[in-house]
Protein backbone atom coordinates (compact mmCIF):
# COMPACT_ATOMS: atom_id res chain seq x y z
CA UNK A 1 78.06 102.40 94.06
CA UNK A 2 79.50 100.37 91.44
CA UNK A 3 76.85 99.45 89.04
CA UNK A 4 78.15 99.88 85.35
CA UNK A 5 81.45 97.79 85.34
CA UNK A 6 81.82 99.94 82.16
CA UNK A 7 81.93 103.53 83.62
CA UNK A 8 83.82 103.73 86.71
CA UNK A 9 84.55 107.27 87.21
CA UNK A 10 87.53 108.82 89.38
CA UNK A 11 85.92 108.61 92.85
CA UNK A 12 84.75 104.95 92.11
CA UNK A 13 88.42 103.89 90.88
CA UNK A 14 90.13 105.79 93.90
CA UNK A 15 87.61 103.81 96.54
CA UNK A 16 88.50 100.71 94.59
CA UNK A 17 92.20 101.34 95.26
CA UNK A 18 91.70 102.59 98.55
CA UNK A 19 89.81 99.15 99.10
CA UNK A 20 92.68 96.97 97.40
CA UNK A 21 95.25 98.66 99.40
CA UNK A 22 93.67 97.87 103.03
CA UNK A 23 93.87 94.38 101.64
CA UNK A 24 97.65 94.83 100.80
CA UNK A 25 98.35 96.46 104.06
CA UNK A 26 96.23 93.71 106.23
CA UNK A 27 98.58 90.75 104.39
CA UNK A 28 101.97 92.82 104.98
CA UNK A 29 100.94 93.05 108.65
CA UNK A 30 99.66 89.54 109.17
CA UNK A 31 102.67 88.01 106.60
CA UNK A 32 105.50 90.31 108.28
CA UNK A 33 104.70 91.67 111.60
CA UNK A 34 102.66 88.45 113.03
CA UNK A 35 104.66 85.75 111.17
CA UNK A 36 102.48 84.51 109.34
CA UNK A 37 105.10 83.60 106.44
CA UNK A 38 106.34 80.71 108.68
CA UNK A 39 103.95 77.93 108.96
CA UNK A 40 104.39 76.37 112.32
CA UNK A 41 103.32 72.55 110.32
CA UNK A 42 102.15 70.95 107.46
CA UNK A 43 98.86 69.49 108.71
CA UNK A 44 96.61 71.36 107.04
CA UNK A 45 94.73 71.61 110.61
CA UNK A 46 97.36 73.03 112.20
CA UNK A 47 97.82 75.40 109.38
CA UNK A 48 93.96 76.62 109.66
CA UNK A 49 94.64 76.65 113.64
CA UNK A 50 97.57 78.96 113.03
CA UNK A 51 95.78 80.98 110.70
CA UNK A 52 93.05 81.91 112.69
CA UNK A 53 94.75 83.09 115.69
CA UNK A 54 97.06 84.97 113.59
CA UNK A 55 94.41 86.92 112.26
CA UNK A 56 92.52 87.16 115.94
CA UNK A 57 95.29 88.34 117.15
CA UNK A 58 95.30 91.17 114.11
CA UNK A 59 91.67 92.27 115.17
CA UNK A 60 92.54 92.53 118.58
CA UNK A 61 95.59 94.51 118.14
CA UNK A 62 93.56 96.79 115.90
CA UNK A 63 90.59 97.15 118.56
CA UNK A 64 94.05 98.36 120.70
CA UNK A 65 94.73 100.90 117.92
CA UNK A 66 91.46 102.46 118.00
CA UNK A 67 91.39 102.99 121.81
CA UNK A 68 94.52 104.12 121.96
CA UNK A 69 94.43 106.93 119.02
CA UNK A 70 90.70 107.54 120.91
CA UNK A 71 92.68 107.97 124.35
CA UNK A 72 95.35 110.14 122.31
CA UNK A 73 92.77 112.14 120.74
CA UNK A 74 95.11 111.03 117.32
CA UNK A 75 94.12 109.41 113.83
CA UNK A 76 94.61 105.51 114.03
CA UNK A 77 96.90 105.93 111.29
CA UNK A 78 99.18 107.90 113.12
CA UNK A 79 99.72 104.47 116.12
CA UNK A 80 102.52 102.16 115.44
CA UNK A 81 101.06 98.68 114.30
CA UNK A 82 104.47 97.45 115.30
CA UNK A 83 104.69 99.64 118.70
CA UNK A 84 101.48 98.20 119.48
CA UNK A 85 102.50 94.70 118.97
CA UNK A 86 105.74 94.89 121.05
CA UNK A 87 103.53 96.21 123.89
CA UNK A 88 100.68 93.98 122.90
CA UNK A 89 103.08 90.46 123.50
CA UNK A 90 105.17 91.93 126.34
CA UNK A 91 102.82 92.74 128.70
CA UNK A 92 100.39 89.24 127.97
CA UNK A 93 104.40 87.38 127.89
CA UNK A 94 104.87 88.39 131.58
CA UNK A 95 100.99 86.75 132.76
């Protein structure tokens, strides 16, 4: 796909950005929406610990968003990451 770093055309650049802002998105989610931006410690194990399930917990609630926009018959796009996580932590707060 990407062969000659010297002659990218227009598709090539586009999947590049397309790429780069999945990776933007993922961060906001994890930083923002999962709390990521507050580090529970400063043990560098904890930190890893935290880290981890922070981002288990992202691949689980996007697992969610796929069989939920498959029940809906919807594009995944179109399911609240946030909706999902207030539904995600209120129904496993109540086990």
């Amino acid at each position: 796909m990407f062969t000659d770093t010297n002659k990218l055309n227009a598709k090539d650049i586009f999947l590049l950005y397309e790429k780069r802002w999945n990776i933007e998105k993922t961060f906001n989610y994890v930083k923002r929406t999962l709390n990521l931006s507050y580090l529970w410690s400063s043990d560098p194990n904890i930190i890893e610990i935290q880290v981890y399930i922070t981002f288990i917990i992202y691949n689980v609630m996007l697992n969610l968003i796929g069989d939920v926009s498959r029940l809906l018959n919807t594009d995944p796009e179109r399911i609240s990451f946030h909706m999902i996580k207030k539904s995600f932590f209120s129904v496993y707060s109540t086990l």
